[in-house]
N, C-alpha and C. Protein backbone atom coordinates (compact mmCIF):
# COMPACT_ATOMS: atom_id res chain seq x y z
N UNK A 1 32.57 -55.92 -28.31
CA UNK A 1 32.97 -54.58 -27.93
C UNK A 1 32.80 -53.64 -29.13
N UNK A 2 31.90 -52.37 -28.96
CA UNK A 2 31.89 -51.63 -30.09
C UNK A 2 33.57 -50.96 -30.75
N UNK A 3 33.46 -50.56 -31.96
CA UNK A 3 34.42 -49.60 -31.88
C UNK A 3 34.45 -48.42 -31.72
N UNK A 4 35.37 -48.14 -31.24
CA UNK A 4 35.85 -46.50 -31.03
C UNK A 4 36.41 -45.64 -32.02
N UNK A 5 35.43 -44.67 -32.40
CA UNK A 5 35.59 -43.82 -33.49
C UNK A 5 36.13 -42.16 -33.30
N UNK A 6 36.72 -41.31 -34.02
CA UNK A 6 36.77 -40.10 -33.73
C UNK A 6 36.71 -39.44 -35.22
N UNK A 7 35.89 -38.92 -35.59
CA UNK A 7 35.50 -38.30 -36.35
C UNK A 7 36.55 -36.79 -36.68
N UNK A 8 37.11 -36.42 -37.52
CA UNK A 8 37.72 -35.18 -37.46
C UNK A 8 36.96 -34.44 -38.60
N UNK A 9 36.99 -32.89 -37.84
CA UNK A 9 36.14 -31.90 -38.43
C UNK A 9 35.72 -32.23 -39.83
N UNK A 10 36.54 -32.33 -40.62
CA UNK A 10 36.04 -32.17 -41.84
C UNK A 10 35.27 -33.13 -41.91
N UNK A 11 34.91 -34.33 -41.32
CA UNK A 11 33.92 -35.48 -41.31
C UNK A 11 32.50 -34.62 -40.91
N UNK A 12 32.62 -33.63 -40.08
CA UNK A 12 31.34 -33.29 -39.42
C UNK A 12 30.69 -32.05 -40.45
N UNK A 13 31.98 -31.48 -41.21
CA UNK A 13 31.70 -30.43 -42.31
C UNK A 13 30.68 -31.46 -43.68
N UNK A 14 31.51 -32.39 -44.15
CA UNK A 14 31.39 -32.91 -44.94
C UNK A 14 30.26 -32.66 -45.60
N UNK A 15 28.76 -33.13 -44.76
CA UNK A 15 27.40 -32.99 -45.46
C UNK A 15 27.00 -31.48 -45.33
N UNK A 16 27.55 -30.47 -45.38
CA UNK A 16 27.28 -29.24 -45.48
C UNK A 16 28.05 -29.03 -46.78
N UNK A 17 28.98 -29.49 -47.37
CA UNK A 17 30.00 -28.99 -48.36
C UNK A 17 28.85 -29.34 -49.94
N UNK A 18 29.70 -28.95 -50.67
CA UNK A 18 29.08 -29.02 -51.98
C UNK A 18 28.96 -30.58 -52.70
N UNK A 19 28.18 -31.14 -52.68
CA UNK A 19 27.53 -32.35 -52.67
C UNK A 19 27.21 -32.69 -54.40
N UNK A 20 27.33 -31.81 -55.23
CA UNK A 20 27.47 -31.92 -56.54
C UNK A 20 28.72 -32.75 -56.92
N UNK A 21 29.87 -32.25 -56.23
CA UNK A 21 31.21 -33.47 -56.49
C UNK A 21 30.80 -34.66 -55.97
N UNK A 22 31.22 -35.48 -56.98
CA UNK A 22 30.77 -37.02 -56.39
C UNK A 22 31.65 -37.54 -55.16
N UNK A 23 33.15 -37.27 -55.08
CA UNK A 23 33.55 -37.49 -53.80
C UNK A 23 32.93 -36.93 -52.44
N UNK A 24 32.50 -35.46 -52.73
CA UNK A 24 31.73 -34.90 -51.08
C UNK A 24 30.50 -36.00 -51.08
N UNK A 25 29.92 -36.16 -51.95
CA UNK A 25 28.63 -36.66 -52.16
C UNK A 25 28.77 -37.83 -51.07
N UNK A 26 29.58 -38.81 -51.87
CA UNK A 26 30.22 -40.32 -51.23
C UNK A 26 30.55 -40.28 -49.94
N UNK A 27 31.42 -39.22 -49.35
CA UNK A 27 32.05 -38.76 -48.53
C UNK A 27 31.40 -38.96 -47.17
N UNK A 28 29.68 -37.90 -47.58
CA UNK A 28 28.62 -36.93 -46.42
C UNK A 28 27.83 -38.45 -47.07
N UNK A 29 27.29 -39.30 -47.55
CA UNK A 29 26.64 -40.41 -47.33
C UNK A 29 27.68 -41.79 -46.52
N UNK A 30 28.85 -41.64 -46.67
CA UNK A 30 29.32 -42.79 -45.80
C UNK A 30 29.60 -42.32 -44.44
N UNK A 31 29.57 -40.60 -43.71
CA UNK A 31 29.62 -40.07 -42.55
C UNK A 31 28.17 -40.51 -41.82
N UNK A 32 26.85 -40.20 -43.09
CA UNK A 32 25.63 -39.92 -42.36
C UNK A 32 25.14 -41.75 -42.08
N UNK A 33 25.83 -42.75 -42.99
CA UNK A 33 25.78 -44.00 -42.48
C UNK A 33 26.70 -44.25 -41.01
N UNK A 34 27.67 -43.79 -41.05
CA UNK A 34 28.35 -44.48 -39.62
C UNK A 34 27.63 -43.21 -38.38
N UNK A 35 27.11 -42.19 -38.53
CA UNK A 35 26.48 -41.63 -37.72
C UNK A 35 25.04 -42.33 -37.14
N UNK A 36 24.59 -43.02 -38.60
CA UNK A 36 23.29 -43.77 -37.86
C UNK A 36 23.59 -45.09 -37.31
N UNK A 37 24.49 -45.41 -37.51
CA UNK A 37 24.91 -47.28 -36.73
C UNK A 37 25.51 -46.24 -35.48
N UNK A 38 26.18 -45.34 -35.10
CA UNK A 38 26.40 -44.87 -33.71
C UNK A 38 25.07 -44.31 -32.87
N UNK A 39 23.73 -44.36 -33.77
CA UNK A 39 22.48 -44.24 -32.94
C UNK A 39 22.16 -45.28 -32.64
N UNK A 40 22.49 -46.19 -33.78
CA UNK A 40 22.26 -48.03 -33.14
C UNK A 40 23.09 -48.47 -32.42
N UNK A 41 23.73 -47.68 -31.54
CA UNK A 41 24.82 -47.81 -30.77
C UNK A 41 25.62 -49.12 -31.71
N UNK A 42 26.13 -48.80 -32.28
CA UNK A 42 27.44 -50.17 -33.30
C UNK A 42 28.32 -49.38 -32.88
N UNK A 43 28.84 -47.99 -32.07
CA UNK A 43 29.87 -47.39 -32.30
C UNK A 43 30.22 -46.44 -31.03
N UNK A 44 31.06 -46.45 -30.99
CA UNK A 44 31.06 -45.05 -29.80
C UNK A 44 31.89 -44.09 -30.20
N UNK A 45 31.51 -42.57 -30.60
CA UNK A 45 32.20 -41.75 -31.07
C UNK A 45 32.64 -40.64 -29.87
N UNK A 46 33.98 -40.27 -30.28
CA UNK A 46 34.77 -39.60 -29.35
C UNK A 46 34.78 -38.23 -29.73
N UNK A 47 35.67 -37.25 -28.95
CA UNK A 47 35.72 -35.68 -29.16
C UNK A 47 36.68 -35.56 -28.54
N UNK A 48 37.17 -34.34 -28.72
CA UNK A 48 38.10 -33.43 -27.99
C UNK A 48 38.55 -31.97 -27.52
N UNK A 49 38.50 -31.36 -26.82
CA UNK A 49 38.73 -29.89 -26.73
C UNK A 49 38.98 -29.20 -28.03
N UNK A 50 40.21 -30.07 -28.67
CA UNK A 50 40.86 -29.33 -29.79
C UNK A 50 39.52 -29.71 -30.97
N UNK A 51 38.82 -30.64 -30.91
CA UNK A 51 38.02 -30.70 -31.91
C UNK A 51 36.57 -29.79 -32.14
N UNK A 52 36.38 -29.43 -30.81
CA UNK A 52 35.14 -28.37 -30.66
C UNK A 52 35.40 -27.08 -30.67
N UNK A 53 37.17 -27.19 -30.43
CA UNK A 53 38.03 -25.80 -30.72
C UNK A 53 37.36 -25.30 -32.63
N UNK A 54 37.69 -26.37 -33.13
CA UNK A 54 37.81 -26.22 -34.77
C UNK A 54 36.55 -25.96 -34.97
N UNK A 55 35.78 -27.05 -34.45
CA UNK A 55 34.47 -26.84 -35.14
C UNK A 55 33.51 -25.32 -34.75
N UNK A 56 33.95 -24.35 -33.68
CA UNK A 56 33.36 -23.38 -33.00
C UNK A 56 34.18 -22.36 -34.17
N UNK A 57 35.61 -22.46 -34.72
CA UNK A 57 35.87 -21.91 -35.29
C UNK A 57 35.78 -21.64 -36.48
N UNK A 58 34.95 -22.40 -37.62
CA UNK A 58 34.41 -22.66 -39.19
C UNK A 58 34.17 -21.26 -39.23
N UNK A 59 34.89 -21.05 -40.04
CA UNK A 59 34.75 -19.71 -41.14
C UNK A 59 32.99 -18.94 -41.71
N UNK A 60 32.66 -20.11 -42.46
CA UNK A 60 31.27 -19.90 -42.93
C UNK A 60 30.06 -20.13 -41.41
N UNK A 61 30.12 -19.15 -41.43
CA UNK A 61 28.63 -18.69 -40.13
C UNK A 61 27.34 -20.12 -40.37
N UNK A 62 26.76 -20.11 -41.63
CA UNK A 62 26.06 -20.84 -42.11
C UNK A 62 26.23 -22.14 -41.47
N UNK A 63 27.38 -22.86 -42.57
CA UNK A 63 27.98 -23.79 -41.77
C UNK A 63 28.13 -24.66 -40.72
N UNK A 64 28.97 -23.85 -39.93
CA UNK A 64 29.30 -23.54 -38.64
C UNK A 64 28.11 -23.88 -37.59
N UNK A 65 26.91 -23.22 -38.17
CA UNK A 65 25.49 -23.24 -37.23
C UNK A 65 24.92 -24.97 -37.55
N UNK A 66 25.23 -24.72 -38.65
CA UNK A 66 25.14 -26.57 -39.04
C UNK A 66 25.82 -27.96 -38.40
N UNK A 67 27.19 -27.47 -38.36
CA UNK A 67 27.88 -28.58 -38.01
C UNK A 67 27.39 -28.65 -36.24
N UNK A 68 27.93 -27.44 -35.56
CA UNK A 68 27.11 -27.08 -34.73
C UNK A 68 25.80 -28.34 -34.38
N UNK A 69 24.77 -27.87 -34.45
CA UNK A 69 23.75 -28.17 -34.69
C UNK A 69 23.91 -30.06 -34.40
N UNK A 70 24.50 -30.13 -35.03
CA UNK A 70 24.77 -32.12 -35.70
C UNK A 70 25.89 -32.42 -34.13
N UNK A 71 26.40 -31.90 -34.27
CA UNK A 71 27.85 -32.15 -33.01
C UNK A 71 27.19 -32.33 -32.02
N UNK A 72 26.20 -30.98 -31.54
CA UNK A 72 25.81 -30.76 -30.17
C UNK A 72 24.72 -32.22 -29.76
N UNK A 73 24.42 -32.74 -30.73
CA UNK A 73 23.23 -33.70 -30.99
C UNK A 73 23.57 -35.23 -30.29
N UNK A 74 24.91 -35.05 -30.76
CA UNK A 74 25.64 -36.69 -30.66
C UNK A 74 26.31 -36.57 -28.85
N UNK A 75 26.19 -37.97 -28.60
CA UNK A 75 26.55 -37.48 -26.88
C UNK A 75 28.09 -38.06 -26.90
N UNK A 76 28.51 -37.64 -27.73
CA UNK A 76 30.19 -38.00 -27.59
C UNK A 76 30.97 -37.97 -26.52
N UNK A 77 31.85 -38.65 -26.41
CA UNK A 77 32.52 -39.15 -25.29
C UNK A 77 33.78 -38.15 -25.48
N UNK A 78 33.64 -37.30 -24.38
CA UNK A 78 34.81 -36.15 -24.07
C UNK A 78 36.25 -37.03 -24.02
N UNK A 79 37.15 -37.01 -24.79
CA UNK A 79 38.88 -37.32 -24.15
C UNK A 79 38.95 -36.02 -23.82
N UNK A 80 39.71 -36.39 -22.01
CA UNK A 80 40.39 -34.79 -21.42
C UNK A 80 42.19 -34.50 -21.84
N UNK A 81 41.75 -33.59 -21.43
CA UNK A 81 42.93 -33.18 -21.83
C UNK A 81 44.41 -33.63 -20.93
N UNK A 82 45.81 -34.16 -21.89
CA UNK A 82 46.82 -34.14 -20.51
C UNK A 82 47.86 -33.67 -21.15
N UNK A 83 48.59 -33.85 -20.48
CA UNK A 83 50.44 -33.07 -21.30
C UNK A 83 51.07 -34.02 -22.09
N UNK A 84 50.70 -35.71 -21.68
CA UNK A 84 51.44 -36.57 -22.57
C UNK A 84 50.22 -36.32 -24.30
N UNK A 85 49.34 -35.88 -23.69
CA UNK A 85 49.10 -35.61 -25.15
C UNK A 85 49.61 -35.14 -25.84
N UNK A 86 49.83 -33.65 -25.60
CA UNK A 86 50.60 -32.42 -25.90
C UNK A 86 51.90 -33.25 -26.46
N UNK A 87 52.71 -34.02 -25.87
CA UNK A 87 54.24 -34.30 -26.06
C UNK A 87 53.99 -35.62 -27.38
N UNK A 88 52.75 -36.55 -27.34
CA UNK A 88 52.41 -37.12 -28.56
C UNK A 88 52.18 -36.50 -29.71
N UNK A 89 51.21 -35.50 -29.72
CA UNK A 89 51.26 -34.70 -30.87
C UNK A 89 52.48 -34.09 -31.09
N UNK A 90 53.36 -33.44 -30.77
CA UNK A 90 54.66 -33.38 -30.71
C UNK A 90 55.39 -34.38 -32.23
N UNK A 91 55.43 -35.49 -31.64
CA UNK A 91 56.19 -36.88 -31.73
C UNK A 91 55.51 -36.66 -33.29
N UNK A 92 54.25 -37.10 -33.28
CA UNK A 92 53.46 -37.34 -34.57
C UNK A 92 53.77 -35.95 -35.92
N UNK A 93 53.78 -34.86 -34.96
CA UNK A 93 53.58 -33.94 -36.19
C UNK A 93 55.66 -34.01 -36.99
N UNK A 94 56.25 -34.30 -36.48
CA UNK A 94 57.51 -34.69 -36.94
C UNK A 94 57.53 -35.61 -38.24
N UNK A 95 56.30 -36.42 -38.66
CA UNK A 95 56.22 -36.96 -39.40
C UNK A 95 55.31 -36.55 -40.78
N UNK A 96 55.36 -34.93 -40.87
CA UNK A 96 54.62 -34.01 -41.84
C UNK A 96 53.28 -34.32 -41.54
N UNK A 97 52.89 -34.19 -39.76
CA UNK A 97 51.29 -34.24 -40.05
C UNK A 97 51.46 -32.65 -39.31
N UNK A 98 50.29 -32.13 -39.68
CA UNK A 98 50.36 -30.37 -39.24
C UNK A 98 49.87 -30.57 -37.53
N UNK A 99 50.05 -29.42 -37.12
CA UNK A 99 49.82 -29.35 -35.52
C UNK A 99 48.45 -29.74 -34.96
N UNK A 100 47.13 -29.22 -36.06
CA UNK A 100 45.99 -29.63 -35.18
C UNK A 100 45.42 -30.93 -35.41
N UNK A 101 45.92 -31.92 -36.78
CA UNK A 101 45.39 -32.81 -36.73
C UNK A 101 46.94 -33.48 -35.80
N UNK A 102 48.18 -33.46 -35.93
CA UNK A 102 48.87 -33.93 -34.90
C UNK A 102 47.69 -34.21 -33.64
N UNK A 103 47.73 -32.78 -32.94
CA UNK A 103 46.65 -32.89 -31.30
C UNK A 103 45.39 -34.22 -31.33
N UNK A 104 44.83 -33.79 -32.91
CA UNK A 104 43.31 -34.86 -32.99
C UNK A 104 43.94 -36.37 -33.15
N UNK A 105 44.89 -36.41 -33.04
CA UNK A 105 45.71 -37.86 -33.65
C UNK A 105 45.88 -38.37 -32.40
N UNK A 106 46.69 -37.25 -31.77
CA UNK A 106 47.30 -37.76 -29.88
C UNK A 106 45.91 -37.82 -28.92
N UNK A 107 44.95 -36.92 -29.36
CA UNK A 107 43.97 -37.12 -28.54
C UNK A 107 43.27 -38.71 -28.67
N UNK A 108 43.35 -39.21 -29.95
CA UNK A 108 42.57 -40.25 -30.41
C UNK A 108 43.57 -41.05 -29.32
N UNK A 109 44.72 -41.39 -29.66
CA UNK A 109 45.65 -42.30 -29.36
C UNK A 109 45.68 -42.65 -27.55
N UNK A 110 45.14 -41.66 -26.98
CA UNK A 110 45.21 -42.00 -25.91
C UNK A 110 44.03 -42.53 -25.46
N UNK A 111 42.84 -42.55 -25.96
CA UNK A 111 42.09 -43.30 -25.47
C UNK A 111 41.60 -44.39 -26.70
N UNK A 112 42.59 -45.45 -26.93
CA UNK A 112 42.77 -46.38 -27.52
C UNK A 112 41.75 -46.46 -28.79
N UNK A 113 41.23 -45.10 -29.31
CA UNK A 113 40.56 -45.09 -30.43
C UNK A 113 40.90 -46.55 -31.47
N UNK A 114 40.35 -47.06 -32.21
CA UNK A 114 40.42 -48.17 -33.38
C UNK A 114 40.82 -46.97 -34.42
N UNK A 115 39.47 -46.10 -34.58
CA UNK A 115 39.47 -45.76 -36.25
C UNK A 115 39.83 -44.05 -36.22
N UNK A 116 40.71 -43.08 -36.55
CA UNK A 116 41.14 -42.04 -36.83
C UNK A 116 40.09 -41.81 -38.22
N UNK A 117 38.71 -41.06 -38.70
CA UNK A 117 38.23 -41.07 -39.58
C UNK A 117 37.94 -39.51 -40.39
N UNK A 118 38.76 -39.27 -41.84
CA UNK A 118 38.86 -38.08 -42.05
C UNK A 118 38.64 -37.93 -43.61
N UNK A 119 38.47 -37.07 -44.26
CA UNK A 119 38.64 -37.14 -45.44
C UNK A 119 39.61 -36.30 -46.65
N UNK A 120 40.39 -36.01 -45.38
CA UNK A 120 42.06 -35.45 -45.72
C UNK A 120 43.21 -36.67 -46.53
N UNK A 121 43.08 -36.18 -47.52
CA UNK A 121 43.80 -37.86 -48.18
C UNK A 121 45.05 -37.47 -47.66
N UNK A 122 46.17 -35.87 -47.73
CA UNK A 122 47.33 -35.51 -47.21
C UNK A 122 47.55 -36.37 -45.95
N UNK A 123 46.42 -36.12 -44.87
CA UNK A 123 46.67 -36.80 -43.78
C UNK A 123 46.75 -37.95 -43.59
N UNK A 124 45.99 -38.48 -44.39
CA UNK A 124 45.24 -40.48 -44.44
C UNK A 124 46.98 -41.14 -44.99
N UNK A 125 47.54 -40.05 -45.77
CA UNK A 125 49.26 -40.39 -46.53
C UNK A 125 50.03 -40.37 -45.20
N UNK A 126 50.02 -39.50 -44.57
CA UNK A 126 51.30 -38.81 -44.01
C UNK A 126 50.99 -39.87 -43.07
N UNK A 127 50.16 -40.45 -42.14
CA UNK A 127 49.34 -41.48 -41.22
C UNK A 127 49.76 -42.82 -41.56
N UNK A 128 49.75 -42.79 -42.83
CA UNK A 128 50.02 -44.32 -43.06
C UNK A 128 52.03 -44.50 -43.17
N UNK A 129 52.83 -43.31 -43.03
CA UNK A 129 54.27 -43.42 -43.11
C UNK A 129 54.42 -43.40 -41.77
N UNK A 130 53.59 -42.74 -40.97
CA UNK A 130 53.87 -42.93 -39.43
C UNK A 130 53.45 -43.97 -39.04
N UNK A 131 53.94 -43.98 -37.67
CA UNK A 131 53.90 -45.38 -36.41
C UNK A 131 52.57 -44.94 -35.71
N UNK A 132 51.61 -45.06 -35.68
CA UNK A 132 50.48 -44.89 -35.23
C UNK A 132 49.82 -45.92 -34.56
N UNK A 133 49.15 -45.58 -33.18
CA UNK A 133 48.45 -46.88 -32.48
C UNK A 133 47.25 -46.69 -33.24
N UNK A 134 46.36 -45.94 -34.26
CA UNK A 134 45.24 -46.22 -34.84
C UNK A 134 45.49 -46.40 -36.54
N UNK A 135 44.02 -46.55 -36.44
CA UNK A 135 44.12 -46.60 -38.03
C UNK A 135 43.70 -45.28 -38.85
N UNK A 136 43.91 -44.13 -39.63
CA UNK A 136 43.59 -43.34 -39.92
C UNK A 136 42.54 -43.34 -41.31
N UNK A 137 41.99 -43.64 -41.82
CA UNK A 137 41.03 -43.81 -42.80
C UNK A 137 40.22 -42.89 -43.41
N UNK A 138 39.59 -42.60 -44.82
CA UNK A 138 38.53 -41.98 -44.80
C UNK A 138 37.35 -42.65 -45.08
N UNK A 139 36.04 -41.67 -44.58
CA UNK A 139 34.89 -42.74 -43.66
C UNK A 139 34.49 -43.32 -45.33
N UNK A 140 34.55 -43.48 -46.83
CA UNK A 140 34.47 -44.34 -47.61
C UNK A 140 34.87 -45.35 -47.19
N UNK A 141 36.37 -45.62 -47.55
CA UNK A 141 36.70 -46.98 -46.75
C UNK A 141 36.85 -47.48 -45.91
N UNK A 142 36.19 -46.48 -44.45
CA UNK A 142 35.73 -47.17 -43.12
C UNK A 142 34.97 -48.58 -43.52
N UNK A 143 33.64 -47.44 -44.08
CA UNK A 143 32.47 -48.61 -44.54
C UNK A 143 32.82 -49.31 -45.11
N UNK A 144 33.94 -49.55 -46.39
CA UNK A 144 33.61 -50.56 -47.21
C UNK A 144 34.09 -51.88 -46.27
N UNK A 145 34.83 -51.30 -45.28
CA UNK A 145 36.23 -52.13 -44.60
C UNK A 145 35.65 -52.69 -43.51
N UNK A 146 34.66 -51.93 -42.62
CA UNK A 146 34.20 -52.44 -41.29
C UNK A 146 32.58 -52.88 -41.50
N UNK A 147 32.03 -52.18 -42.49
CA UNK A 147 30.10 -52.78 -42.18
C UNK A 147 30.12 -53.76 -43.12
C-alpha cells in the first residue's frame, strides 16, 4: 500500500524560495525527490480546500504563478470538506498549533494521511506535544526515514 502524503504550502513554496541557504536548498531537493517517487506512483499526495486557499493566496505574484504552476500539475487527491473537520482543527489548535495549519492537520487526519510534511520546525514542535493520528515531519527527514 503506498503512502499517503500531504504536503503543506510551504513544501510547495519551498523550491521557489532562496536556495543559497543550505536548509531551503536541502529542503526544495528532498520536496523535488518525494515529488518524483509520487510520479513513480511510490506515493499518493493529498490536498485540501484550505490548502489551495493558501496557495491562491502567496503574496509574491511571481511565486504564486510558480507554485501554481507545480500544484495544478500533480493530480492530487481532493479531501472534502466536513464539520468534524472544522471541530478537529478546533481540538488540535488548543495545543499552540495556529488555525490554518490546525485545518491542514484535521484535513490530513481524516483521511488517514501517514505523513503531515512541512518545513515549519514551530509546527513539526508543537505536533510532536500533541496527540496526533499522523506523523508531522519535515520532507528532510521524510527521506532520510522512509526511502
Amino acid at each position: 500500500m503506498k503512502l499517503k502524503l500531504y504536503l503543506d504550502n510551504c513544501c510547495y513554496n519551498r523550491p521557489f524560495d532562496d536556495l543559497s541557504q543550505e536548509k531551503n536548498k536541502f529542503e526544495a531537493q528532498a520536496i523535488k525527490i518525494i515529488i518524483d517517487k509520487y510520479w513513480k506512483d511510490e506515493f499518493e499526495l493529498y490536498t485540501s480546500d484550505a490548502l489551495a486557499f493558501e496557495i491562491n493566496n502567496i503574496k509574491d505574484k511571481i511565486k504564486r504563478a510558480k507554485v501554481i504552476q507545480v500544484y495544478n500539475k500533480l493530480n492530487l487527491i481532493n479531501i472534502p470538506f466536513s464539520n468534524s473537520i472544522v471541530m478537529r482543527a478546533i481540538e488540535i489548535r488548543k495545543h499552540n498549533i495556529k488555525n490554518m495549519d490546525s485545518l491542514h492537520i484535521a484535513y490530513a487526519e481524516s483521511s488517514n494521511i501517514d505523513y503531515f510534511i512541512t518545513t515549519d520546525r514551530l509546527l513539526i514542535n508543537a505536533s510532536n506535544r500533541a496527540k496526533l493520528k499522523l506523523k508531522v515531519i519535515n520532507p528532510i527527514n521524510f527521506i532520510m526515514e522512509v526511502i
